[in-house]
Structure formats: C-alpha cells, structure tokens
C-alpha atoms as a PDB file:
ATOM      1  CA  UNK A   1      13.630  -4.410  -9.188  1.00  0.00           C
ATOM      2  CA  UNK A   2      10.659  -2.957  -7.701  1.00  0.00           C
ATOM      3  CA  UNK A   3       9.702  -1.544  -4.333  1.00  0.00           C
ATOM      4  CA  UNK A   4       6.030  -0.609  -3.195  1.00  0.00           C
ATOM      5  CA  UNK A   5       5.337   2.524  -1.148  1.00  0.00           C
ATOM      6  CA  UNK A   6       2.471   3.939   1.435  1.00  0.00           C
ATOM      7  CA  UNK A   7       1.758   7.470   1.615  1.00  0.00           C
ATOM      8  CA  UNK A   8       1.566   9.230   5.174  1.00  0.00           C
ATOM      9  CA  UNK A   9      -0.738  11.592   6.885  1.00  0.00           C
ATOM     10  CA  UNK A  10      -1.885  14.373   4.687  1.00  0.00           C
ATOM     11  CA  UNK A  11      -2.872  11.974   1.891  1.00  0.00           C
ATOM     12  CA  UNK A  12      -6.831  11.702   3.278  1.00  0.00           C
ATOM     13  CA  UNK A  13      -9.361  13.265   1.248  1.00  0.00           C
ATOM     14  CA  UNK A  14     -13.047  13.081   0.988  1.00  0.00           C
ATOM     15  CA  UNK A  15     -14.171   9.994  -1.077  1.00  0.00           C
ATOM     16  CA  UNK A  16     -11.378   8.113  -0.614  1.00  0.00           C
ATOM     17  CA  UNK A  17     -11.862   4.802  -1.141  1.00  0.00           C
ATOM     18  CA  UNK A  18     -15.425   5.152  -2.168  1.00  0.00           C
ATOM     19  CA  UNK A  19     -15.174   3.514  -5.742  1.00  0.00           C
ATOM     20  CA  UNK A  20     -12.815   0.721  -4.643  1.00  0.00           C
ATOM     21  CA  UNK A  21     -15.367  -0.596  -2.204  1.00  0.00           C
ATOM     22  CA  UNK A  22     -17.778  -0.087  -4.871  1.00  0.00           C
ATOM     23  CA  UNK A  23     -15.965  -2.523  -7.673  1.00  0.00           C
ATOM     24  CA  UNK A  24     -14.364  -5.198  -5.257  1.00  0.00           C
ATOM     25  CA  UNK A  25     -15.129  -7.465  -2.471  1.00  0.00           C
ATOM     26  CA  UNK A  26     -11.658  -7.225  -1.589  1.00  0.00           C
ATOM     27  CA  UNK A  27     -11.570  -3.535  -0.843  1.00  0.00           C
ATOM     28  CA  UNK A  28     -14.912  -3.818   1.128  1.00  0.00           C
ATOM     29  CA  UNK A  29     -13.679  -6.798   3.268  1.00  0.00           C
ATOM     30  CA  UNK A  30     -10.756  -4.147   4.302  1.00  0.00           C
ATOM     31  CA  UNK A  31     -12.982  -1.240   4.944  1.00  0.00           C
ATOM     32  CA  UNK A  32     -15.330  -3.458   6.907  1.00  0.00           C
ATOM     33  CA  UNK A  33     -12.716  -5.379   8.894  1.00  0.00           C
ATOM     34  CA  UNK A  34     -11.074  -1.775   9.921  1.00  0.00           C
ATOM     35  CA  UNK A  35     -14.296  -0.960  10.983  1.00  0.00           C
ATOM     36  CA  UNK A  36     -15.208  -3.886  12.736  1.00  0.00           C
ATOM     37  CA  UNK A  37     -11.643  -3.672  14.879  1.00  0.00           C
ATOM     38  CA  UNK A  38     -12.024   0.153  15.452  1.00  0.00           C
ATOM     39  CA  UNK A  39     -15.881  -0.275  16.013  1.00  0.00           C
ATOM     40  CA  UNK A  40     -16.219   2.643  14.305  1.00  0.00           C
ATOM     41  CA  UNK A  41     -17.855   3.533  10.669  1.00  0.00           C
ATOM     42  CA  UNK A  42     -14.595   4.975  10.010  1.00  0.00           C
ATOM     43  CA  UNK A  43     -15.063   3.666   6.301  1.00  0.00           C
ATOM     44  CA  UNK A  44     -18.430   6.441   5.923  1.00  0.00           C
ATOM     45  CA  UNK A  45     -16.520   9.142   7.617  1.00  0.00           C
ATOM     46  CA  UNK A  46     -13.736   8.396   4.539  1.00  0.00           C
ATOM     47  CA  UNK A  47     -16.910   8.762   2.097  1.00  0.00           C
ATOM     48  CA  UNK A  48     -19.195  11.482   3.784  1.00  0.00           C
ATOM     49  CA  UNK A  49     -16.610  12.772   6.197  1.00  0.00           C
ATOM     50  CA  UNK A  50     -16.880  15.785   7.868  1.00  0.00           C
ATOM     51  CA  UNK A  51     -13.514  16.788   6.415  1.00  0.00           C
ATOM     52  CA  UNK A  52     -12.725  17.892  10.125  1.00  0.00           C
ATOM     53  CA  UNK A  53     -13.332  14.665  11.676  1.00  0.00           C
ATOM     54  CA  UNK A  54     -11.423  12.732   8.674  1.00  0.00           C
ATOM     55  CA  UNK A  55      -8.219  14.566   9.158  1.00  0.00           C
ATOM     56  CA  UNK A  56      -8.057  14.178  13.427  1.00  0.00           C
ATOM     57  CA  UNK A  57      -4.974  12.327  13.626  1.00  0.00           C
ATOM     58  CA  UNK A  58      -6.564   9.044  14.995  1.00  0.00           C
ATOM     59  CA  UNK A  59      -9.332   8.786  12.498  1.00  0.00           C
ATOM     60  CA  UNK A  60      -6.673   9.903   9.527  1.00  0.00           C
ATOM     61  CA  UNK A  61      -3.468   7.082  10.527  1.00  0.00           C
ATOM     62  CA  UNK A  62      -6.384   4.147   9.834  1.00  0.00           C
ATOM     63  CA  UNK A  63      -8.126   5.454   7.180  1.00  0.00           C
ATOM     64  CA  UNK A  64      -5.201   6.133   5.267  1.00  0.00           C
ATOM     65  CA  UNK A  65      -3.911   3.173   5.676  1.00  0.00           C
ATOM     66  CA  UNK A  66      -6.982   1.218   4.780  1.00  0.00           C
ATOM     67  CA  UNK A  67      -7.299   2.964   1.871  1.00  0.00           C
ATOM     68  CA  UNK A  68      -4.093   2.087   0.658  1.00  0.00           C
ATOM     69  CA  UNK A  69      -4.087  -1.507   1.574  1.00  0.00           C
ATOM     70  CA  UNK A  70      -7.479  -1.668  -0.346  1.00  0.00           C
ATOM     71  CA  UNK A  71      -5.886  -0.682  -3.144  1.00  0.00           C
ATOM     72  CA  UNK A  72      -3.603  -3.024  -2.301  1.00  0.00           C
ATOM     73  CA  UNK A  73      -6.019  -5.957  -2.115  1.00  0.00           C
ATOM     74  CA  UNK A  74      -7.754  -5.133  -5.785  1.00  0.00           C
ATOM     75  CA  UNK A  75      -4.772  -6.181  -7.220  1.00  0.00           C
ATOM     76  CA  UNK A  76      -4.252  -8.740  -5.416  1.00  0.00           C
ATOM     77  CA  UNK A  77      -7.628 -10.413  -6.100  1.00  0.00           C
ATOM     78  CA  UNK A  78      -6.356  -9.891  -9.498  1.00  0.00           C
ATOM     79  CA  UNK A  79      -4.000 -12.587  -8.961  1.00  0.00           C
ATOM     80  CA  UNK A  80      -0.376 -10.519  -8.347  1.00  0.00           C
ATOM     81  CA  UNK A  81       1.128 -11.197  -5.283  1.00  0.00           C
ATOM     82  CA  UNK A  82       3.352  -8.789  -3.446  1.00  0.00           C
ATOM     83  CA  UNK A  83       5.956 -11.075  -2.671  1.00  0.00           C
ATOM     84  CA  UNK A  84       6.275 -11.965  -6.418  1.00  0.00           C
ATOM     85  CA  UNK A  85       5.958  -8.301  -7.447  1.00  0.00           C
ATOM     86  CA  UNK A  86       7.885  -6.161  -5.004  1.00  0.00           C
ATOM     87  CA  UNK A  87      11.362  -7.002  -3.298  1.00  0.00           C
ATOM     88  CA  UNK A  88      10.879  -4.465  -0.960  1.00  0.00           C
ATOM     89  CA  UNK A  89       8.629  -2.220   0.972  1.00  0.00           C
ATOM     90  CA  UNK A  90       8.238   1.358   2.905  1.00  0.00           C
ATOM     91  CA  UNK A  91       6.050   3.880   3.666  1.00  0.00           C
ATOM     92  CA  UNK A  92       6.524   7.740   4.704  1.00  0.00           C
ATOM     93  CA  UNK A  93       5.454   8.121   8.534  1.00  0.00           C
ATOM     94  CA  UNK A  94       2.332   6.266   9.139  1.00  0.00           C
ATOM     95  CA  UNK A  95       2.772   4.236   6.048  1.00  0.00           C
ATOM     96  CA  UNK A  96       5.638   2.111   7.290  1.00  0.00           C
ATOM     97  CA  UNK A  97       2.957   0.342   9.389  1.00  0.00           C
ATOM     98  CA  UNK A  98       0.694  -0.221   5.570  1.00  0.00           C
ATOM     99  CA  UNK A  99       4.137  -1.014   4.377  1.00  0.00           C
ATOM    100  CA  UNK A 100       4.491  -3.498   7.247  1.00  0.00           C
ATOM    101  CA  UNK A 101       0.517  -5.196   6.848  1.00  0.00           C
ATOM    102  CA  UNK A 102       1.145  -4.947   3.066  1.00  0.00           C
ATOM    103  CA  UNK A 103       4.430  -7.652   3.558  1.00  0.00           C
ATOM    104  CA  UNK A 104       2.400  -9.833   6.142  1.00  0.00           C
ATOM    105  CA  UNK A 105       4.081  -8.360   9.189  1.00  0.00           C
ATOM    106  CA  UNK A 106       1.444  -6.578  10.697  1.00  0.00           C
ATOM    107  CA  UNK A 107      -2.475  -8.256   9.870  1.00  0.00           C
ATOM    108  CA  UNK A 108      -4.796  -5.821   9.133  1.00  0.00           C
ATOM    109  CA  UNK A 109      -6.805  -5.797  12.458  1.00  0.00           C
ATOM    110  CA  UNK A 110      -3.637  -5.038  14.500  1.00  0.00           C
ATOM    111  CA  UNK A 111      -2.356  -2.382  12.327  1.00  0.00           C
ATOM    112  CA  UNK A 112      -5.892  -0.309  12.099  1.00  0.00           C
ATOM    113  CA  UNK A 113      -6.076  -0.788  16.571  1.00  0.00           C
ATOM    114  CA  UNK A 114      -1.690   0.112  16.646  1.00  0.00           C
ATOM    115  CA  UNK A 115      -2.596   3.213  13.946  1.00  0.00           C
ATOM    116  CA  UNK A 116      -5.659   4.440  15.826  1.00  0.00           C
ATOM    117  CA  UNK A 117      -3.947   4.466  19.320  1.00  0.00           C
ATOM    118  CA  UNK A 118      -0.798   5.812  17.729  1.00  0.00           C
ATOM    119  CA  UNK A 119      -2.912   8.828  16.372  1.00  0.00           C
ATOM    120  CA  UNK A 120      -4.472   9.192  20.154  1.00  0.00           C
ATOM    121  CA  UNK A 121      -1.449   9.401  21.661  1.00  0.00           C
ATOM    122  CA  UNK A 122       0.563  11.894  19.231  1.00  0.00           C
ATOM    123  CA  UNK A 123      -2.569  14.085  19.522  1.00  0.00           C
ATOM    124  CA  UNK A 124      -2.330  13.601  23.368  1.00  0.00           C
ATOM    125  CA  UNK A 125       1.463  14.162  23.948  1.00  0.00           C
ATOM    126  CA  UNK A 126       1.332  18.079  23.421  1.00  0.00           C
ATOM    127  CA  UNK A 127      -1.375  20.412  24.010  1.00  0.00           C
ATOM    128  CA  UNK A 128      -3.089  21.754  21.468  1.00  0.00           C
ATOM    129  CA  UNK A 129      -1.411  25.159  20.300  1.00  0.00           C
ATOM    130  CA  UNK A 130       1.832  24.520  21.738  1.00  0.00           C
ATOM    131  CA  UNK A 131       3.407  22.613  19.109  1.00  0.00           C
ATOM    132  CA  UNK A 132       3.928  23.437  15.300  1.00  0.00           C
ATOM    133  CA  UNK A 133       5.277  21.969  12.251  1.00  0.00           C
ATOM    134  CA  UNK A 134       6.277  24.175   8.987  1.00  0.00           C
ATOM    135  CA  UNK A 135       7.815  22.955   5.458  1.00  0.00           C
ATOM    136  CA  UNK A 136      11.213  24.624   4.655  1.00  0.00           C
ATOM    137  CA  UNK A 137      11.331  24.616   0.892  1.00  0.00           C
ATOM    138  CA  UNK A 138      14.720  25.349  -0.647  1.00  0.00           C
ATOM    139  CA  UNK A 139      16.631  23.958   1.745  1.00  0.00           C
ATOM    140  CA  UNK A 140      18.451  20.563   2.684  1.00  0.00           C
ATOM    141  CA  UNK A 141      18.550  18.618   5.269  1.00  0.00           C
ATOM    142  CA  UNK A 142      21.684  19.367   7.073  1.00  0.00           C
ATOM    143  CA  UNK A 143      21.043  22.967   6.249  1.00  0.00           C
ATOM    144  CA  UNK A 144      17.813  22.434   7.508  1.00  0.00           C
ATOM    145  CA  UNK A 145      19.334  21.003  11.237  1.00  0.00           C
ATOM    146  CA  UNK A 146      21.296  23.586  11.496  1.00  0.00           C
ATOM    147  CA  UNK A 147      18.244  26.478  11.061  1.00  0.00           C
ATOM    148  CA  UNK A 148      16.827  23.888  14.071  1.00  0.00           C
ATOM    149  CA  UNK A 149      19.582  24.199  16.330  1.00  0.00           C
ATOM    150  CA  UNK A 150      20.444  27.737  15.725  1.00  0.00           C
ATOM    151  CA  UNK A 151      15.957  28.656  16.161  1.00  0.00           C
ATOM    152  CA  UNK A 152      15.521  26.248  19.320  1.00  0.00           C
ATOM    153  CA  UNK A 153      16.716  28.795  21.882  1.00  0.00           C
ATOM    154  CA  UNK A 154      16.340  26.118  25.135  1.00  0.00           C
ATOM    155  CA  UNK A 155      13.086  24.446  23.006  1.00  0.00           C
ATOM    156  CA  UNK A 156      12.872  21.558  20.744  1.00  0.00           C
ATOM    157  CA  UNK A 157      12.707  22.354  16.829  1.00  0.00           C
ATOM    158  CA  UNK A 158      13.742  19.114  15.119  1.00  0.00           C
ATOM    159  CA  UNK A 159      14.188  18.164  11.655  1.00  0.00           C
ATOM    160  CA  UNK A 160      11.440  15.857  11.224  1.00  0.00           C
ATOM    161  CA  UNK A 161      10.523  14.714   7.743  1.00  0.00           C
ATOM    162  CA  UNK A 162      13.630  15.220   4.940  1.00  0.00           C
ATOM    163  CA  UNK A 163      11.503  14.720   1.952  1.00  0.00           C
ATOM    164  CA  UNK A 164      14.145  15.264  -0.549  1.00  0.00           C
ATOM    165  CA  UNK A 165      13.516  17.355  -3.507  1.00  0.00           C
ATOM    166  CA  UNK A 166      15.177  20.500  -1.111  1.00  0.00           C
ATOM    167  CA  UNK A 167      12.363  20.024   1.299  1.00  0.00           C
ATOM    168  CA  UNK A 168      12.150  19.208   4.897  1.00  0.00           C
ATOM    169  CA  UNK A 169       9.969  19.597   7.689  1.00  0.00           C
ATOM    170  CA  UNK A 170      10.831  20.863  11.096  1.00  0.00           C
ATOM    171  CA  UNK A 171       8.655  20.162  14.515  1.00  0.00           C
ATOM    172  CA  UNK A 172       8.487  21.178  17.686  1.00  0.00           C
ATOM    173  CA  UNK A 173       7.709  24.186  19.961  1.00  0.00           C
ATOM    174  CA  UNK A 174       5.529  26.492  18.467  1.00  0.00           C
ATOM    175  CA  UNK A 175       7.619  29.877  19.506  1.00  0.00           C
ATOM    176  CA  UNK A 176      10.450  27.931  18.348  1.00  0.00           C
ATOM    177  CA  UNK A 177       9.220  26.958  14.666  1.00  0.00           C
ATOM    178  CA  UNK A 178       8.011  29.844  14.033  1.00  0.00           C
ATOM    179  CA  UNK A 179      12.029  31.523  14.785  1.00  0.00           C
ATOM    180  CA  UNK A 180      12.994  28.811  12.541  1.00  0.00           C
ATOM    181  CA  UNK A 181      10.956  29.713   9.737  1.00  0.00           C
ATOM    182  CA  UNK A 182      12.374  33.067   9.709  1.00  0.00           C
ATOM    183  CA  UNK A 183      15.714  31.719  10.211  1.00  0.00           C
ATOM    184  CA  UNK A 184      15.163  30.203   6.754  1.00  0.00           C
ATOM    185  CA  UNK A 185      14.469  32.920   5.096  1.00  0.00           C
ATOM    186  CA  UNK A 186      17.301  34.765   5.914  1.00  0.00           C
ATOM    187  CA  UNK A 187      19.524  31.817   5.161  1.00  0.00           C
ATOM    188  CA  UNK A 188      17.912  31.640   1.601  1.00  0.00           C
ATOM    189  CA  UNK A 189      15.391  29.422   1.885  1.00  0.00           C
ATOM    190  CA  UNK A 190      12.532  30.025  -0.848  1.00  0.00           C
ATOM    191  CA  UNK A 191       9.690  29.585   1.187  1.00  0.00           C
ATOM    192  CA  UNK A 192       8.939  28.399   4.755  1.00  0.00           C
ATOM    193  CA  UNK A 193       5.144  27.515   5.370  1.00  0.00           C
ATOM    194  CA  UNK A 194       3.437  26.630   8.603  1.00  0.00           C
ATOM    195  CA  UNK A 195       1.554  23.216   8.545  1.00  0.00           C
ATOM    196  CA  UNK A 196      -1.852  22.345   9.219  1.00  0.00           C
ATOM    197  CA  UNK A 197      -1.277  19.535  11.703  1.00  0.00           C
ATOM    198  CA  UNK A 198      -2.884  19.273  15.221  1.00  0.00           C
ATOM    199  CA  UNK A 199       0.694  17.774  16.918  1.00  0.00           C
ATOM    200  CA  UNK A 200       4.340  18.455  16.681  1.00  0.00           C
ATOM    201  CA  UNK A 201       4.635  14.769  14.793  1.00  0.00           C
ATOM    202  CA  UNK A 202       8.522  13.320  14.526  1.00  0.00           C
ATOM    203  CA  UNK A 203      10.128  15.211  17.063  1.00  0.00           C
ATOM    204  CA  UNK A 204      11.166  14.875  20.999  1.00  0.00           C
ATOM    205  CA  UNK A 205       8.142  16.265  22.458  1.00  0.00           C
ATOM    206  CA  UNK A 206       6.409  13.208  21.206  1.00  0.00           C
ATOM    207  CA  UNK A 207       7.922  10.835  23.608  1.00  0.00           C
ATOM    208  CA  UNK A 208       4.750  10.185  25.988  1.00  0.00           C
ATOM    209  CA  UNK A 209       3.421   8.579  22.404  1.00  0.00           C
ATOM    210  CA  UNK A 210       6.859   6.484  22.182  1.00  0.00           C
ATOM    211  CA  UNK A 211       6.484   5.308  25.402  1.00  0.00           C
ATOM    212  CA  UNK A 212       2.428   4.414  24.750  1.00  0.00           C
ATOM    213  CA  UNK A 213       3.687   2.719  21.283  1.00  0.00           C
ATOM    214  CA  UNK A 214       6.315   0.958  22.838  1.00  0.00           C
ATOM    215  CA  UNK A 215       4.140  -0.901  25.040  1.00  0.00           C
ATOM    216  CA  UNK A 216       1.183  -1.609  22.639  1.00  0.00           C
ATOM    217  CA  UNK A 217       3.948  -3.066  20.151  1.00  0.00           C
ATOM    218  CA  UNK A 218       5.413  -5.249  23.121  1.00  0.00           C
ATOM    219  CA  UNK A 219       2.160  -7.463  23.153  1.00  0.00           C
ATOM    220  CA  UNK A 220       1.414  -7.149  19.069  1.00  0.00           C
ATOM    221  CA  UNK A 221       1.808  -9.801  16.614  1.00  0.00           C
ATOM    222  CA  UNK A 222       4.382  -8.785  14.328  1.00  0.00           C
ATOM    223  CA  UNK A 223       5.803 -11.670  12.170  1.00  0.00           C
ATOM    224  CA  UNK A 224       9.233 -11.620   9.657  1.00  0.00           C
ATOM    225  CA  UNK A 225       7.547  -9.597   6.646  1.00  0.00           C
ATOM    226  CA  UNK A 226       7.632 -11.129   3.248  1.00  0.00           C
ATOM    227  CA  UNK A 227      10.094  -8.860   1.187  1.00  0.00           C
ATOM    228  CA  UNK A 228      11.946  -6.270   3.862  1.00  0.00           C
ATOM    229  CA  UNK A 229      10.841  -3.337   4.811  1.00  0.00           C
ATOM    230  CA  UNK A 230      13.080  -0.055   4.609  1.00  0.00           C
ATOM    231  CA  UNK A 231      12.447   1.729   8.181  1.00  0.00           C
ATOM    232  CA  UNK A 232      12.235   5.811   8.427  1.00  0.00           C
ATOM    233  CA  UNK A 233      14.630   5.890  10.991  1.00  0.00           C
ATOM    234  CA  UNK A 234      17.561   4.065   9.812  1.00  0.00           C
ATOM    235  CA  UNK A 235      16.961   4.030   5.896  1.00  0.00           C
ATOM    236  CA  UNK A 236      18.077   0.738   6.131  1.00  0.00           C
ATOM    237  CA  UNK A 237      15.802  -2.755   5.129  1.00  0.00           C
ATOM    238  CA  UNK A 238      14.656  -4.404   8.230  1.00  0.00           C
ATOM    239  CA  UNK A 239      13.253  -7.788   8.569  1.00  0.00           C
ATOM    240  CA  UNK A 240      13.584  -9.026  12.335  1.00  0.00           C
ATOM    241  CA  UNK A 241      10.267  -8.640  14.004  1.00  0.00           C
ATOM    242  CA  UNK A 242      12.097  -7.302  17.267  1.00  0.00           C
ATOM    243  CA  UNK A 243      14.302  -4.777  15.255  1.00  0.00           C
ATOM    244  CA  UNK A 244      11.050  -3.369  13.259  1.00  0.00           C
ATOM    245  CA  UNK A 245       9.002  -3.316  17.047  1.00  0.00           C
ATOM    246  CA  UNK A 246      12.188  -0.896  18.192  1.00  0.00           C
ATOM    247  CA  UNK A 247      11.864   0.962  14.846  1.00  0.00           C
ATOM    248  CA  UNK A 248       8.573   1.701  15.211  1.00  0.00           C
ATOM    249  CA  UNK A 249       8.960   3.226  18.827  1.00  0.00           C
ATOM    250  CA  UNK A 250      11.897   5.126  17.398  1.00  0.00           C
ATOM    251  CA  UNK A 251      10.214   6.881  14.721  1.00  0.00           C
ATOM    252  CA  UNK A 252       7.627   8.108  16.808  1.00  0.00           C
ATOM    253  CA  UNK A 253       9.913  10.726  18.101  1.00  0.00           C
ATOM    254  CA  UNK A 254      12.805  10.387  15.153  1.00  0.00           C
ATOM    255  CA  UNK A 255      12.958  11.511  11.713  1.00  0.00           C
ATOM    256  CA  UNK A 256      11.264  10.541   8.499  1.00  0.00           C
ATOM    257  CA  UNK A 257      14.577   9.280   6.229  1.00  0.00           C
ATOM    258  CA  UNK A 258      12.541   9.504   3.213  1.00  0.00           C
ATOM    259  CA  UNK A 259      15.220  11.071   0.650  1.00  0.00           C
ATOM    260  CA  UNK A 260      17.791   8.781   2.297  1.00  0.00           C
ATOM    261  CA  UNK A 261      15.397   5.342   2.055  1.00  0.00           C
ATOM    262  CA  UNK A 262      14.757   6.274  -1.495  1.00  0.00           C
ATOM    263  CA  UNK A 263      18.497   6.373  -2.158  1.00  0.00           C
ATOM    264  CA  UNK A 264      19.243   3.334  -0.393  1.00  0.00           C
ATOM    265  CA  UNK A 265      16.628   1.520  -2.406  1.00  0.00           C
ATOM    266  CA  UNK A 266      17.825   3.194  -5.621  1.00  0.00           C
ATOM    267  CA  UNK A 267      21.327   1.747  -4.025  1.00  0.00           C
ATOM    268  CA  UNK A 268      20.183  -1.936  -3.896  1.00  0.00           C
ATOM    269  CA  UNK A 269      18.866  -1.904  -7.555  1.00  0.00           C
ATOM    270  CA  UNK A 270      15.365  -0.981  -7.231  1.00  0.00           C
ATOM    271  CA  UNK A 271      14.669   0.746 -10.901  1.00  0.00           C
ATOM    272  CA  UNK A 272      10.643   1.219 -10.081  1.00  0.00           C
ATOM    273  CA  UNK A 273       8.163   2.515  -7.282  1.00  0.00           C
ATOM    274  CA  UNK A 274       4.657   1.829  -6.538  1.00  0.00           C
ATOM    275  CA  UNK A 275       2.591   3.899  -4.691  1.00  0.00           C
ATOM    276  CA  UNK A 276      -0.737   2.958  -3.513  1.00  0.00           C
ATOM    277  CA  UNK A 277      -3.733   5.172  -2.544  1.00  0.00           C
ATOM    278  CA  UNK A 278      -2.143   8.616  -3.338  1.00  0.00           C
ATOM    279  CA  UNK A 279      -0.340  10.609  -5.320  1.00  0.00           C
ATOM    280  CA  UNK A 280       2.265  11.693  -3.091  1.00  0.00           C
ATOM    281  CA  UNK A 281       5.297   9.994  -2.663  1.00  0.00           C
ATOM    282  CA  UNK A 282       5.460   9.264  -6.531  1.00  0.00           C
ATOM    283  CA  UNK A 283       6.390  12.881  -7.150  1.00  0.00           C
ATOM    284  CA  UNK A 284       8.946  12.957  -4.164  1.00  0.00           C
ATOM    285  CA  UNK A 285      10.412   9.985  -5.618  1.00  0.00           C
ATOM    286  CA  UNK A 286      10.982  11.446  -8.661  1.00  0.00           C
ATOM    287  CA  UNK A 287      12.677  14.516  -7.322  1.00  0.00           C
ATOM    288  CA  UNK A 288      14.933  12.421  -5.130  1.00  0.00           C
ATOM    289  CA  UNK A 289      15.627   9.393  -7.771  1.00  0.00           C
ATOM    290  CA  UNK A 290      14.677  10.827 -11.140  1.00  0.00           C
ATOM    291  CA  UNK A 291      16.159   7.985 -13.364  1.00  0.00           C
ATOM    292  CA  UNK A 292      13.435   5.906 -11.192  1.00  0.00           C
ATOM    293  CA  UNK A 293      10.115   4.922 -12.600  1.00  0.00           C
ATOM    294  CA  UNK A 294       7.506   6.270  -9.849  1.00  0.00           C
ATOM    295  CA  UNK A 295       3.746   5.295 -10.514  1.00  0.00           C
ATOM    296  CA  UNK A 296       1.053   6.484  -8.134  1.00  0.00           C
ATOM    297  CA  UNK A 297      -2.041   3.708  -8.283  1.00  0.00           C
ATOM    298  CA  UNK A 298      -5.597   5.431  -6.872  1.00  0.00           C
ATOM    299  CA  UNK A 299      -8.730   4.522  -9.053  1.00  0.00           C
ATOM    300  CA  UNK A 300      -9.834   1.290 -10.410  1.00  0.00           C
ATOM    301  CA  UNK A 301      -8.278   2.276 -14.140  1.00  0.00           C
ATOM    302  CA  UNK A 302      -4.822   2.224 -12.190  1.00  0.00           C
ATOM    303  CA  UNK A 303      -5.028  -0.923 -10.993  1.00  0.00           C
ATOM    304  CA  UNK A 304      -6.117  -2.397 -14.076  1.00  0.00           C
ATOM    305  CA  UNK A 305      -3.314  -0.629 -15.644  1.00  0.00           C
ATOM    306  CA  UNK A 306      -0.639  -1.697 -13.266  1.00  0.00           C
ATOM    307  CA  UNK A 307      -1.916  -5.546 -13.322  1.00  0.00           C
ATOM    308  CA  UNK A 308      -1.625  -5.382 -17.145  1.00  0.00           C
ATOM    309  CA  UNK A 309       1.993  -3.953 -16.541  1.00  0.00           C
ATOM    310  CA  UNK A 310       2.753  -6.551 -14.012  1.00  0.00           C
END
C-alpha cells in the first residue's frame, strides 16, 4: 500500500520548478494557473527569486505547493492516476492543503488563493520579532511539552511540529523559546537551534490566522477527496469535506502530528511513501518508519523513474 506526501514550508529553493515547466505542458499549465489566480508571476520569483521574497510566508505556502503538484501533474500526464496509485494522502503543515488538491478536494485555483491568504495572515497574527520557533534535537515529543510548559513562564511556547526521528519544534513567544531552548539543554537535549521563520507558525498566538482561515474555508469548495487524507492534527484519515474544513482551522494554531500520521499510516498497511517536490519528508519518514520504503521525486529523471516503478 502506498501513500503520497507534500513537503511544508522550508522546502522552497531557487529554481524550483524551473525544469519541470521546461519538459511538460502539464507543469506549466500549474505554474501559469497559480499565477493567473494569485495575479502574480509567482512562478519567475520561484526561478529568479530574490531568495528573500521567495521565502515570505505568503509567496513560499503557493509556490511550494505548486511545485509539488507540478510534479504531481508530470506523472500524471504520464498516464498514472493518483487514485489508482496511492490509497492515501498527507502533507507536513502547508502540504496537507497539496495533499488535499492532489486527491481532488481542493482545485488548484482555490488552494494557491486559501495558501496565499493563509501565509498573509500567519505573517500578520504576531509582530515581527516577537515570536520564535527553534528545533529541539534529541528530544521527544512529550519530553519536548514538558521543556514547553516548564519555559512558558505566563507566555505561550507550544510544541508545534513532532517530526519524529527525536525532533520537534517548539513556537511561541520569543523570550519564552529562547528559555526553552536552554531548558533543553540542561535536560539533555543534543542541540536546540533557533529557526529562520518570520511567525511563531503552529502555536496559540496564531489564532487571528484561525479565525481568518476559518472564514475563507466557510465559502471554499472543498469536495470528498479521492483516497483520504491523514490530517496533522488528529493523525487520523479524514474524508468528510466539513471535518477536513475544521481540520484545517485547527492546525493553524495546533500541532504538526507528523511522527504520529506516519505511524498511523504504517498502522493501516501502507509499506511505501512518495514525496513530491522535495527531499524532506522522505528522510523523516525513514527515521520514524524505517522498514518503510520512502522515495523523494524532484527532477524529471524521478518521475520517469517512479512511472517505470508504478
């Protein structure tokens, strides 16, 4: 059994993209539709960037995701079809909504305009300098809550992403990270780094962008997706477009399940991951489920390599 995964912020690079648009009409028609919906040429700032500009939160969510759904779409216009391919999907933070326009739940328009205002209002929902987020490496997750609760002091620090592998990634005040992070070391963590991120993502003090989310995924389309999708949140497939609208708000401010999903999916007898348009959650897969097959799918060779496969 197979599942197909979407990689989250972080995974934007210069040149991404670039040679898929070049070799397929499918991958253009996704750059160009993003484009078209965002009215932006978000699809040359992913080629020429600046690298600043790229990794804002609101032009990062879309890109990312159109990237990977690109990828996505070249293999598709091979002639393999998700819902023959893949009994489930998910995606790490942002990707749960390529996860979601991957399976048909989402279309593509509507997930580049949610994506975009969802990066808007995370960057909005704390000024900038007040929050922080840091990796705790060495650690687990419920070790990891406890650091939290012990470092908040009256201010939010919040486990926010459990990656697996012995690393998670706390959010929230900045005073308040930073107590955790040497909170961690004392408890024996073997490294605790600060994050490059402009918002305190996955954590309380992003409720104004729950509440903003909430209401632009009252009046979206989203239809019964085609294989389910497992949500951050609960770790747990999801296929009722009402329960993945609530989801969605939820994880705004909630944390990233990832080691748990992968476990769950491991659990209902997937044997083999496929990530598309990085090279990140193939690696945390393997640390989490290491009997699993993980493949990562980026270039053109990839695809032809995983259509062979399939």
């Amino acid at each position: 059994m197979r599942a197909f995964i979407f990689p989250g912020q972080g995974s934007q690079a210069i040149g991404m993209g670039q040679t898929l648009a070049g070799a397929s009409a499918a991958a253009r028609a996704v750059f160009e539709e993003v484009d078209d919906t965002l009215g932006q040429h978000l699809s040359r700032l992913m080629v020429e960037g600046p690298e600043a500009e790229l990794t804002l939160t609101e032009n990062a969510q879309p890109a990312i995701m159109a990237n990977a759904i690109a990828t996505l779409r070249v293999l598709e216009e091979g002639g393999v079809r998700l819902a023959d391919k893949a009994a489930y999907v998910a995606g790490h933070s942002l990707g749960e909504y390529s996860a979601l326009c991957a399976a048909e739940a989402l279309d593509l328009a509507t997930t580049a305009r949610l994506l975009k205002l969802r990066g808007q209002a995370m960057q909005a929902a704390v000024p900038v300098g007040q929050g922080a987020m840091a990796a705790l490496l060495g650690v687990d997750y419920d070790a990891a809550r406890s650091i939290c609760a012990d470092a908040a002091e009256g201010e939010v620090c919040e486990a926010a992403n459990d990656n697996g592998g012995g690393q998670v990634v706390i959010s929230g005040d900045k005073a308040a990270v930073e107590r955790a992070m040497v909170l961690a070391k004392a408890r024996g963590a073997k490294r605790a780094l600060p994050l490059p991120v402009s918002a305190p993502f996955h954590c309380e003090l992003m409720a104004p962008a729950a509440t903003a989310m909430e209401k632009a995924l009252a009046e979206a389309d989203v239809r019964a997706p085609l294989v389910p999708v497992f949500a951050n949140v609960t770790a747990a497939a999801v296929s009722n477009p009402d329960a993945i609208r609530a989801l969605l708000v939820e994880q705004v401010t909630g944390t990233v399940r990832w080691r748990e999903s992968v476990e769950a999916m491991v659990a209902a007898g997937v044997t083999e991951f496929v990530e598309f348009g990085a090279k990140v959650l193939g690696p945390m897969v393997k640390r989490i489920a290491p009997d699993a097959t993980a493949t990562s799918v980026v270039t053109m060779a990839d695809i032809e390599a995983l259509a062979a496969r399939l």
